[in-house]
N, C-alpha and C. Protein backbone atom coordinates (compact mmCIF):
# COMPACT_ATOMS: atom_id res chain seq x y z
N UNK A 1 84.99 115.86 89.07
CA UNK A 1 85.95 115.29 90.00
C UNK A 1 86.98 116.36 90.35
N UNK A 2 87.40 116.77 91.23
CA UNK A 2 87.55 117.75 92.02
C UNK A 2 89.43 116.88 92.04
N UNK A 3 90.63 117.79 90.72
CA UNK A 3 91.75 116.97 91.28
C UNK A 3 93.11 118.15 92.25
N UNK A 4 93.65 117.30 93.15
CA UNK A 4 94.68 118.13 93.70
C UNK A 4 95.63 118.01 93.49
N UNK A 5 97.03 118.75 94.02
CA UNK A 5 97.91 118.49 93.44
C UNK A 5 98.57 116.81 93.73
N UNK A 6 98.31 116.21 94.80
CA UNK A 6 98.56 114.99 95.42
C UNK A 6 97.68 113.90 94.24
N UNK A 7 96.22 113.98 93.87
CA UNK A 7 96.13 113.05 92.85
C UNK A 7 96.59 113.46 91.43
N UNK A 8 96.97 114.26 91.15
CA UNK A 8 97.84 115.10 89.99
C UNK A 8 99.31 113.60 90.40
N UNK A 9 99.64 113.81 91.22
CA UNK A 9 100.98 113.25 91.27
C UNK A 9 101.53 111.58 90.67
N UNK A 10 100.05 111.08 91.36
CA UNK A 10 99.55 109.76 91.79
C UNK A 10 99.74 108.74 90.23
N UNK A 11 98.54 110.39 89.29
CA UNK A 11 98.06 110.08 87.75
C UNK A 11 99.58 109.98 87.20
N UNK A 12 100.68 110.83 87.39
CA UNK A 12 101.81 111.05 86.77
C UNK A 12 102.46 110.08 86.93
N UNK A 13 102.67 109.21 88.12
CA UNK A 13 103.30 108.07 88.95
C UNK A 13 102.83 106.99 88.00
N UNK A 14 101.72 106.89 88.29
CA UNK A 14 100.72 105.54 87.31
C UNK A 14 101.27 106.03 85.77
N UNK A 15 101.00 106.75 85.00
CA UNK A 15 101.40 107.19 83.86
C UNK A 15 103.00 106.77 83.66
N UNK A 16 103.57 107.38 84.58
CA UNK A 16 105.10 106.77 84.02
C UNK A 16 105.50 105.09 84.21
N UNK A 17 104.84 104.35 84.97
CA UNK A 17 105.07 102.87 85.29
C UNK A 17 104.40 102.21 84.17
N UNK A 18 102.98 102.88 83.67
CA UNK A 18 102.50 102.07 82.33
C UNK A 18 103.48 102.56 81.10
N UNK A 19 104.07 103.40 81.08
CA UNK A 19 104.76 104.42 80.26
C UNK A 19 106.29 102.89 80.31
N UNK A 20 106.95 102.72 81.80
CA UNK A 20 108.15 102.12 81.60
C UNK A 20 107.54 100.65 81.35
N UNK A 21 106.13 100.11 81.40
CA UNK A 21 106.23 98.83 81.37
C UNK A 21 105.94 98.45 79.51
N UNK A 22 105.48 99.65 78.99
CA UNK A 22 105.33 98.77 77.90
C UNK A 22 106.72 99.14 76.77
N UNK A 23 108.00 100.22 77.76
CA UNK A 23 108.92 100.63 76.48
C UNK A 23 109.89 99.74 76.76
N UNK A 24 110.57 98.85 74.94
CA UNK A 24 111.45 98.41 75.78
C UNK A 24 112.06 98.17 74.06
N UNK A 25 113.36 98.27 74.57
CA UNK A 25 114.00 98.37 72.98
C UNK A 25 113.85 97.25 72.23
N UNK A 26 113.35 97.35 70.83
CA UNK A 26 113.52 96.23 69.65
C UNK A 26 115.20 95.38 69.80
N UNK A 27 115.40 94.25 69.61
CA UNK A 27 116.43 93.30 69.77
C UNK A 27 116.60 93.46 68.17
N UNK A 28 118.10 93.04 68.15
CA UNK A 28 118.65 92.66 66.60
C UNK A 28 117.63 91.88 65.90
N UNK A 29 117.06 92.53 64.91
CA UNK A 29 116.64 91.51 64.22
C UNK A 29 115.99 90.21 64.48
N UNK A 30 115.76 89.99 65.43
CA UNK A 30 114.44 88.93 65.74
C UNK A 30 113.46 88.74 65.79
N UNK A 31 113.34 90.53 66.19
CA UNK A 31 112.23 91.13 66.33
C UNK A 31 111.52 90.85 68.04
N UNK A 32 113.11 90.65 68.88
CA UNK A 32 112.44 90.21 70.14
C UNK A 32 112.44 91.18 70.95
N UNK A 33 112.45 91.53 72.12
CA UNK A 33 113.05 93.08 72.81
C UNK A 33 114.20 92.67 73.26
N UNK A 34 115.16 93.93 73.48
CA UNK A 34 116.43 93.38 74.41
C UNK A 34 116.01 93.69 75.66
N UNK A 35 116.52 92.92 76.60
CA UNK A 35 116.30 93.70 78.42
C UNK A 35 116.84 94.96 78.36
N UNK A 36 115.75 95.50 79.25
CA UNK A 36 116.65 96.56 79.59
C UNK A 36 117.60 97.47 80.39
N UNK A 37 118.55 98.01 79.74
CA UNK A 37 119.55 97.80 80.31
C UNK A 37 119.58 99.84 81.10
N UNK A 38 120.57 99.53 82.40
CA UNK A 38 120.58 101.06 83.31
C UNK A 38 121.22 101.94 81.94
N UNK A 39 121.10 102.99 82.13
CA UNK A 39 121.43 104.19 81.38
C UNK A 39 123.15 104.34 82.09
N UNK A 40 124.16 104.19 80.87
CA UNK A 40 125.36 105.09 81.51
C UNK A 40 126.35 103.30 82.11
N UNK A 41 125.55 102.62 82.06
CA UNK A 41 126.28 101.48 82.17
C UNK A 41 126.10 99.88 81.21
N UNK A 42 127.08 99.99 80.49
CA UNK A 42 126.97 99.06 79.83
C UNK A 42 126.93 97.70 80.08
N UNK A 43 126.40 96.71 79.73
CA UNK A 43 126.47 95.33 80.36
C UNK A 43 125.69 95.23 81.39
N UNK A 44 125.78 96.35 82.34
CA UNK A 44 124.41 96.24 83.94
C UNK A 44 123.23 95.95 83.34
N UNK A 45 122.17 95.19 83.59
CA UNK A 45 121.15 95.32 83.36
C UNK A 45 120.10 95.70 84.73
N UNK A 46 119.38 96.58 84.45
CA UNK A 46 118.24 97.04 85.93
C UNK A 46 117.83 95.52 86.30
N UNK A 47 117.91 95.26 87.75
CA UNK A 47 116.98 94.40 88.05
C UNK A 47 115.02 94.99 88.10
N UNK A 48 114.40 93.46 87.41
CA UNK A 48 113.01 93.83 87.50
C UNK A 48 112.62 94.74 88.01
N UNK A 49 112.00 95.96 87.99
CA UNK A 49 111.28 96.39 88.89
C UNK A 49 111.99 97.64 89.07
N UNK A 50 113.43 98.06 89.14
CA UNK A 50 113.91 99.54 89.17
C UNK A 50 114.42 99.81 87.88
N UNK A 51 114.57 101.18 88.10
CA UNK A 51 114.66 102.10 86.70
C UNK A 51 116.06 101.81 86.53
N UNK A 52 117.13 101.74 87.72
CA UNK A 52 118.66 101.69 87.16
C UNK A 52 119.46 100.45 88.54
N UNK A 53 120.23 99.86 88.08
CA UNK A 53 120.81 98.86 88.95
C UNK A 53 121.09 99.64 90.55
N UNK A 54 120.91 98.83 91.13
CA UNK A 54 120.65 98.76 92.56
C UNK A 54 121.86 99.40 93.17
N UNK A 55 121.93 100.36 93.79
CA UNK A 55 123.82 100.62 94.29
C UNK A 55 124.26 100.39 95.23
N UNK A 56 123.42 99.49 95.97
CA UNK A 56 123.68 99.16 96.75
C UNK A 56 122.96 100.00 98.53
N UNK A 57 122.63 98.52 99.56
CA UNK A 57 122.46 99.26 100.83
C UNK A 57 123.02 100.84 101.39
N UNK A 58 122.49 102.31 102.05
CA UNK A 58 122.56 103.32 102.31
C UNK A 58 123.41 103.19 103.74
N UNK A 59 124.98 103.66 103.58
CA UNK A 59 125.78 102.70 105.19
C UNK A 59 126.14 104.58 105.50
N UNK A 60 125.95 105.47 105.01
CA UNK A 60 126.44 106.66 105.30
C UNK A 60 125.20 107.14 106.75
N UNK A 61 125.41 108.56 107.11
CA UNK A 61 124.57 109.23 108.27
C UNK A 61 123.29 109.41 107.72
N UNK A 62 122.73 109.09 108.41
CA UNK A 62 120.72 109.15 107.87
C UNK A 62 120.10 110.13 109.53
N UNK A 63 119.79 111.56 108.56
CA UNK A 63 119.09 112.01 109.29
C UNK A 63 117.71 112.62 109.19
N UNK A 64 116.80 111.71 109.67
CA UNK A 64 115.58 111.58 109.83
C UNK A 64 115.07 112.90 110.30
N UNK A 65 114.04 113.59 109.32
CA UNK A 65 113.04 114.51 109.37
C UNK A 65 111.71 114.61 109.34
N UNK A 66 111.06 114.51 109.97
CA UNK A 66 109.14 114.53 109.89
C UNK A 66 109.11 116.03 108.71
N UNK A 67 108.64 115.41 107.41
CA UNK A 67 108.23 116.13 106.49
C UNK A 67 107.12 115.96 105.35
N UNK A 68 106.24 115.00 105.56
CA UNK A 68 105.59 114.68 104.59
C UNK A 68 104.91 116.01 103.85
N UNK A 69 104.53 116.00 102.54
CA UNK A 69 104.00 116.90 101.82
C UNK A 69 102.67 116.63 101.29
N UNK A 70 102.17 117.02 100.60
CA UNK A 70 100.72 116.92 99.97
C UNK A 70 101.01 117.15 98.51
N UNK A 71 102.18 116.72 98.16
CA UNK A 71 103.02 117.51 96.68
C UNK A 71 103.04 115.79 95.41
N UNK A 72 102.37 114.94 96.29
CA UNK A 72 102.95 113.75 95.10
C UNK A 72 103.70 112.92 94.89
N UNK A 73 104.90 113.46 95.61
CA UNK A 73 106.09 112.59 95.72
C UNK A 73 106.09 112.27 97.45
N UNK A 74 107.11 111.31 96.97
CA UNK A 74 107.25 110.50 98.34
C UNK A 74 108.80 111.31 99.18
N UNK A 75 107.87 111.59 100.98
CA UNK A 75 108.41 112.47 101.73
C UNK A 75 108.75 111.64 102.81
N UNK A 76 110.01 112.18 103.20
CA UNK A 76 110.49 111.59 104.67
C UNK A 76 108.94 111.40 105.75
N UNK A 77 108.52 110.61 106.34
CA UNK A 77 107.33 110.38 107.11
C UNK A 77 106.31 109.44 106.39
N UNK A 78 106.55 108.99 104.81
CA UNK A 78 105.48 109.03 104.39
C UNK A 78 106.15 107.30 104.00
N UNK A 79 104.69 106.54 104.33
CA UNK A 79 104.73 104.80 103.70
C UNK A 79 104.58 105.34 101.89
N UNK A 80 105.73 104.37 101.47
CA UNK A 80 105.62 103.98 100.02
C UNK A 80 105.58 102.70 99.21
N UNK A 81 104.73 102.30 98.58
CA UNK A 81 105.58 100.70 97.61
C UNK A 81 106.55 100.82 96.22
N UNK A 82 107.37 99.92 97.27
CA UNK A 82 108.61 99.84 95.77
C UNK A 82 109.56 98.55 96.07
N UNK A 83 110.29 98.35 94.60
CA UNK A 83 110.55 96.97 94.90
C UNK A 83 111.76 97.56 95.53
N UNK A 84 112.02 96.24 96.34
CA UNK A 84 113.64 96.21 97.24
C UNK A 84 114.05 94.74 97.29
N UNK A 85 115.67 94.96 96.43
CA UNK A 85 116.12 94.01 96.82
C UNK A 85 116.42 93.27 97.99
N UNK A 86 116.93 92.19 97.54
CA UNK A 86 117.16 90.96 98.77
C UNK A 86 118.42 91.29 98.96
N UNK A 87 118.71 91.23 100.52
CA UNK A 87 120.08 91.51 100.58
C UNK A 87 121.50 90.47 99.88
N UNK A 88 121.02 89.55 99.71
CA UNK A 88 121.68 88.10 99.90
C UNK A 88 121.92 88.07 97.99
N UNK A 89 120.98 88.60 97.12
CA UNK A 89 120.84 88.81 95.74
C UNK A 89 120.50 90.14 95.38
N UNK A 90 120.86 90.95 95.11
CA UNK A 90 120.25 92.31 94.71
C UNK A 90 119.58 91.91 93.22
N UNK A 91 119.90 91.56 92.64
CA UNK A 91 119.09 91.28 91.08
C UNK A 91 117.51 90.50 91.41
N UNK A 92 117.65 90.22 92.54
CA UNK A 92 116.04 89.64 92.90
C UNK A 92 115.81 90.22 94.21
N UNK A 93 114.26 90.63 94.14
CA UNK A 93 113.78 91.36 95.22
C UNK A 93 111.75 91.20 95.12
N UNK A 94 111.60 92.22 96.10
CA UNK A 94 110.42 92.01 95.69
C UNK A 94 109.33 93.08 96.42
N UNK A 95 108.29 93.25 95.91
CA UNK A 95 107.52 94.82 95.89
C UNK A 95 106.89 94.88 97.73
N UNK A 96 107.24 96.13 97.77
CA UNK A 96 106.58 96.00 99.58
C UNK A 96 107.13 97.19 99.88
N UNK A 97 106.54 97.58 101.04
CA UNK A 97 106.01 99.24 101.85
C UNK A 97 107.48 99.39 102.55
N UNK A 98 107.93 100.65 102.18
CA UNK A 98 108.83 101.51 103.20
C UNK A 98 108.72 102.30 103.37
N UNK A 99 109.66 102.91 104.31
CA UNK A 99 109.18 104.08 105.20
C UNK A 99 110.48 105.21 104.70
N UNK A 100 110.02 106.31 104.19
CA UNK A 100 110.74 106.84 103.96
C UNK A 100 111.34 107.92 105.41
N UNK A 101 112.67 107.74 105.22
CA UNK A 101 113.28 108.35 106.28
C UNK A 101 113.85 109.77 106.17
N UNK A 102 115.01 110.00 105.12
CA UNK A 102 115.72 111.04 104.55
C UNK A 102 115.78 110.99 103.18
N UNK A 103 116.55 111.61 102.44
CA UNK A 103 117.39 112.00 101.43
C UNK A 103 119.02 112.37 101.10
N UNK A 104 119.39 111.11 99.86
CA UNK A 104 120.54 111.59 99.85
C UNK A 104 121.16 111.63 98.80
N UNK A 105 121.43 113.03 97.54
CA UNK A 105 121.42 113.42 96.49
C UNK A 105 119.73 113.01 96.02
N UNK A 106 120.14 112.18 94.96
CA UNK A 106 118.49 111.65 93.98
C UNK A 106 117.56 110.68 94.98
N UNK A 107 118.60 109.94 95.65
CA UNK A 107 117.54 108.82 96.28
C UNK A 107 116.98 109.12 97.77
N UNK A 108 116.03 108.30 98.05
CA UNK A 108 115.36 108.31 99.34
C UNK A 108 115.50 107.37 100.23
N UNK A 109 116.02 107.46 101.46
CA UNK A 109 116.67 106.32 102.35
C UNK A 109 114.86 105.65 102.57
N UNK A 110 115.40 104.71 103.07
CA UNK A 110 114.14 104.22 103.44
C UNK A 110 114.29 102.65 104.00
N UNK A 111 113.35 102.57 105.24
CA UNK A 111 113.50 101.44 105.87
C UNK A 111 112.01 100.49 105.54
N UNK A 112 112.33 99.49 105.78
CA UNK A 112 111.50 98.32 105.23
C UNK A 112 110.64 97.91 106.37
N UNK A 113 109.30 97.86 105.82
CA UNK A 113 107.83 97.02 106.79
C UNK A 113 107.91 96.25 106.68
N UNK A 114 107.64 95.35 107.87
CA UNK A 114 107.22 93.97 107.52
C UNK A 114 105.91 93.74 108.68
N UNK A 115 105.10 92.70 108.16
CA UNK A 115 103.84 92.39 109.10
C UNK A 115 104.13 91.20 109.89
N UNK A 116 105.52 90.77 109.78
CA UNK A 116 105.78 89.58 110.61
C UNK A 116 106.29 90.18 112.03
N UNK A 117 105.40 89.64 112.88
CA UNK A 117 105.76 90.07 114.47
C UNK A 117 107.10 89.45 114.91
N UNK A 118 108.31 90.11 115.56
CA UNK A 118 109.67 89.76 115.73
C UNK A 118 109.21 90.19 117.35
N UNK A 119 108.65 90.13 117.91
CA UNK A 119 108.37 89.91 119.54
C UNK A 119 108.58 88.61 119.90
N UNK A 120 109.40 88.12 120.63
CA UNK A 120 110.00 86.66 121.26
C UNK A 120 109.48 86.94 122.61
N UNK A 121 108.82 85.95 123.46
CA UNK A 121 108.76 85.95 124.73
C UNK A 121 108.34 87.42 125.42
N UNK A 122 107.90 88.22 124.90
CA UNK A 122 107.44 89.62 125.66
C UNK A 122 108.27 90.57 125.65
N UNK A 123 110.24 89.75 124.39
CA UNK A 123 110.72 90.81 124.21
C UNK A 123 110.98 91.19 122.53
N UNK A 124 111.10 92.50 122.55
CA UNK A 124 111.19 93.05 121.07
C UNK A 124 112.66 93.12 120.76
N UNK A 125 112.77 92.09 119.39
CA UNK A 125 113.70 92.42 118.35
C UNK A 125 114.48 94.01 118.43
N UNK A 126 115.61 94.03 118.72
CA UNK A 126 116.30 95.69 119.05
C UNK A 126 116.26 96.35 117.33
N UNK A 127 116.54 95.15 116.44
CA UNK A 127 116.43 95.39 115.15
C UNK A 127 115.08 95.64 114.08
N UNK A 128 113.49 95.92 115.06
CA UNK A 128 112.33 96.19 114.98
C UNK A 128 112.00 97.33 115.57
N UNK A 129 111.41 98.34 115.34
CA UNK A 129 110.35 99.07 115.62
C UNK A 129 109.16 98.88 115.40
N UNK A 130 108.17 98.88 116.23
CA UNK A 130 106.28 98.39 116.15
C UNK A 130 106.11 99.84 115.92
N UNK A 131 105.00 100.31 114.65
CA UNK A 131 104.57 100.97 114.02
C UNK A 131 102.97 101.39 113.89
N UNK A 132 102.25 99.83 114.22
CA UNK A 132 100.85 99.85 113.89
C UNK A 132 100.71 99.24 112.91
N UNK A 133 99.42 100.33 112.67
CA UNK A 133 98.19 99.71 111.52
C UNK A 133 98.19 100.50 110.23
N UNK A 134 98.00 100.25 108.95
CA UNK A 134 98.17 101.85 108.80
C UNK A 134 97.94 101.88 107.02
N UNK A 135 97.56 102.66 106.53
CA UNK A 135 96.54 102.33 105.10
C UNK A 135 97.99 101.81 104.21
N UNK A 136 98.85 101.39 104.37
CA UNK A 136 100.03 100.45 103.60
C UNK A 136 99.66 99.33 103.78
N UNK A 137 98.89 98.02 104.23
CA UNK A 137 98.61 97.27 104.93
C UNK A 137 97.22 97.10 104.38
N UNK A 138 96.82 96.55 103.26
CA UNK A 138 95.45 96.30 102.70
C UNK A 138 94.62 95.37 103.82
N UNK A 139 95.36 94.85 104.58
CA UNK A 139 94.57 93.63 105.70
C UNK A 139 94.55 94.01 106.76
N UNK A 140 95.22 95.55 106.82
CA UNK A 140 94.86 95.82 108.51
C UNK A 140 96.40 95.64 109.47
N UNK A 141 97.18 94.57 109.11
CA UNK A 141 98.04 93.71 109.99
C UNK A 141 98.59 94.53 110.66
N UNK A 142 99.17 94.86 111.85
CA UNK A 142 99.98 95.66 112.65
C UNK A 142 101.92 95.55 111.76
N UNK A 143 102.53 96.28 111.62
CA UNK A 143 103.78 96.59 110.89
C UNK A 143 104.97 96.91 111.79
N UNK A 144 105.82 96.05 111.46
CA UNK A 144 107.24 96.84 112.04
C UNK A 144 108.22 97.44 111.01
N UNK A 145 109.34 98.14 111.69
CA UNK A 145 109.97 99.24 110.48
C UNK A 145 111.30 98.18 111.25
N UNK A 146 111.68 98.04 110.00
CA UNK A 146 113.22 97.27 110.08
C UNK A 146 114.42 98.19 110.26
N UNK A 147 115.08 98.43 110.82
CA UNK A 147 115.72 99.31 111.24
C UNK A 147 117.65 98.70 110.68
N UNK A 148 117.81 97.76 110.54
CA UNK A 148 119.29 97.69 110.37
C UNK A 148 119.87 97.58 108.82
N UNK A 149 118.72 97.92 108.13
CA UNK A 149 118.90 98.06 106.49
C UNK A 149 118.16 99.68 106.01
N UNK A 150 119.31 100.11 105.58
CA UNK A 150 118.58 101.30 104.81
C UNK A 150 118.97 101.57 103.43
N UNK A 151 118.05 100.72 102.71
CA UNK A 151 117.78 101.00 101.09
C UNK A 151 117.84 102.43 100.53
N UNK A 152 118.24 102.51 99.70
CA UNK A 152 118.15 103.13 98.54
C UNK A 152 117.16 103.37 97.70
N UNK A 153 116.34 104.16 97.35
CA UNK A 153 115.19 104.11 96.38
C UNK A 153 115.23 105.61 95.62
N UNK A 154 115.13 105.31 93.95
CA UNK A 154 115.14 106.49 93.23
C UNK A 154 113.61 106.66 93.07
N UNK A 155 112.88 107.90 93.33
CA UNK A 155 111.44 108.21 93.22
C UNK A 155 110.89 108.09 91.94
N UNK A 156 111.52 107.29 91.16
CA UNK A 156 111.07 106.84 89.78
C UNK A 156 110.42 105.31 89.91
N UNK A 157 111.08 104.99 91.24
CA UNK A 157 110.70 103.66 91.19
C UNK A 157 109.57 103.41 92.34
N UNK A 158 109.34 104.33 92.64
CA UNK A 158 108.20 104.43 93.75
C UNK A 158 107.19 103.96 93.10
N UNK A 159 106.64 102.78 93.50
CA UNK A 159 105.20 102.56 92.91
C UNK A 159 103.76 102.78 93.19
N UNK A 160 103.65 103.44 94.65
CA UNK A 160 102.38 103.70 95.39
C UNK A 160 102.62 104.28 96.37
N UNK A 161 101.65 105.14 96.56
CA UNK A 161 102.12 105.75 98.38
C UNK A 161 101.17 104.84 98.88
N UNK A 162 101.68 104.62 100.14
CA UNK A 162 100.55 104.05 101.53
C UNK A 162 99.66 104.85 102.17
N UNK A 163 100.66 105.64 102.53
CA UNK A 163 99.67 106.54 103.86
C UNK A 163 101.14 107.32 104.33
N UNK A 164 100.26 108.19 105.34
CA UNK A 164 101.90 108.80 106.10
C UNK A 164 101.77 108.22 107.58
N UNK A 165 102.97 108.28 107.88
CA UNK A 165 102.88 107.89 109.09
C UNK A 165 102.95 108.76 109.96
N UNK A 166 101.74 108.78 110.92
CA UNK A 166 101.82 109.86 112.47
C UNK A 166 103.21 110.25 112.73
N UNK A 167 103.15 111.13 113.04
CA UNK A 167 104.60 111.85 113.83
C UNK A 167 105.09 111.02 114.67
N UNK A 168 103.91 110.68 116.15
CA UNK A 168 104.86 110.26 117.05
C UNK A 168 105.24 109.06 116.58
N UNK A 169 104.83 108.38 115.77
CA UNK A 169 105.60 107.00 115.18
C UNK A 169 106.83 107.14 114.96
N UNK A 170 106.51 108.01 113.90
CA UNK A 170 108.09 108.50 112.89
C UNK A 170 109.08 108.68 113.83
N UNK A 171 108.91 109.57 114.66
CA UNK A 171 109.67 110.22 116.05
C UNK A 171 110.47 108.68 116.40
N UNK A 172 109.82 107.66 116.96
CA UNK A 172 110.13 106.60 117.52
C UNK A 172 110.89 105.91 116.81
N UNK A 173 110.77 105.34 115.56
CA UNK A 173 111.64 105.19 114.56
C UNK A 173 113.20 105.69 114.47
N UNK A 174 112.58 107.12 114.38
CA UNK A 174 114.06 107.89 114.08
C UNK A 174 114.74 107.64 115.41
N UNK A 175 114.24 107.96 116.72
CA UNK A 175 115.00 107.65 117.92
C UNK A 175 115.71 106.44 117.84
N UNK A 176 115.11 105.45 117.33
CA UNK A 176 115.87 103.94 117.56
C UNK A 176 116.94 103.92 116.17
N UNK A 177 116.50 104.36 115.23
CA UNK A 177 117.67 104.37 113.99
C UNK A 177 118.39 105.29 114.49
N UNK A 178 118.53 106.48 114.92
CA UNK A 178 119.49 107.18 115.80
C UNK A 178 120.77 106.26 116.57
N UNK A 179 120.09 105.86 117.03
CA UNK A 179 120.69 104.88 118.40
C UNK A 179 121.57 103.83 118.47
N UNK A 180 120.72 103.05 116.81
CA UNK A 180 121.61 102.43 116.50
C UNK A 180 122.77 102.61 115.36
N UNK A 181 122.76 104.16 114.89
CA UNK A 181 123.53 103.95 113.63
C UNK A 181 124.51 104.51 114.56
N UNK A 182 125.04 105.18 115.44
CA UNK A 182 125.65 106.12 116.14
C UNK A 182 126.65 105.58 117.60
């Protein structure tokens, strides 16, 4: 089997998620586990699914670069799965494809797919971009990129790549998140 550095990455990715799902500290004496809790903050506990409490929606300048790599990690251009909270609850959320946009320090901005069509009457949602089809999408469904939320995601919590997305997509994207953050 012939590996590259991209399934090198994949194995490391999978390795560390079986790695965080089965560690979890012994509890006082009960012998039960305690939850576990973010590093550096006491009392926070991570919601399900990320490595450290949520910090909240990305409200600063997001500037979008066509860069995907062949390196493993997840690149501006490129579909990923990871959980994202609910705006309404951050401690509950739930696992699904984004689009990574930029970077800012550790985390990766990133806007959210959805396969629910927001086309009314022949007109499009200003708060949608249509995207396609695209190997994030096990059923095929055509995807829009949500444009008025930009998450936060630490690449620890990345759980799968999708696929990358074509340029001129990305392009289109960034034009309309342009447009509207500005």
């Amino acid at each position: 089997m012939k590996l590259n550095l991209r399934t090198l990455g994949r194995l490391a990715v999978r390795a560390l998620d079986v790695y965080r799902s089965t560690r979890q500290a012994p509890g006082p004496a009960t012998g039960r586990t305690a939850p576990r809790r973010a590093p550096g903050r006491p009392g926070r506990r991570a919601p399900e699914g990320l490595s450290r409490p949520y910090p909240g929606d990305w409200t600063g300048p997001v500037r979008p670069v066509y860069r995907p790599l062949s390196d493993g990690q997840a690149d501006p251009g490129e579909v990923v799965w990871t959980w994202v909270p609910f705006e309404e609850d951050p401690s509950r959320g739930k696992d699904r494809p984004v689009l990574v946009v930029d970077r800012a320090g550790e985390h990766l901005l990133c806007l959210m797919l959805t396969s629910r069509d927001r086309t009314d009457h022949l007109r499009q949602d200003p708060d949608y971009v249509d995207v396609g089809t695209g190997a994030w999408d096990p059923r095929g469904r055509p995807s829009e990129v949500k444009l008025d939320r930009v998450v936060q995601v630490l690449p620890a919590d990345v759980r799968r790549e999708g696929a990358v997305l074509p340029e001129d997509r990305f392009d289109r994207v960034a034009a309309a998140l342009h447009r509207r953050r500005t």
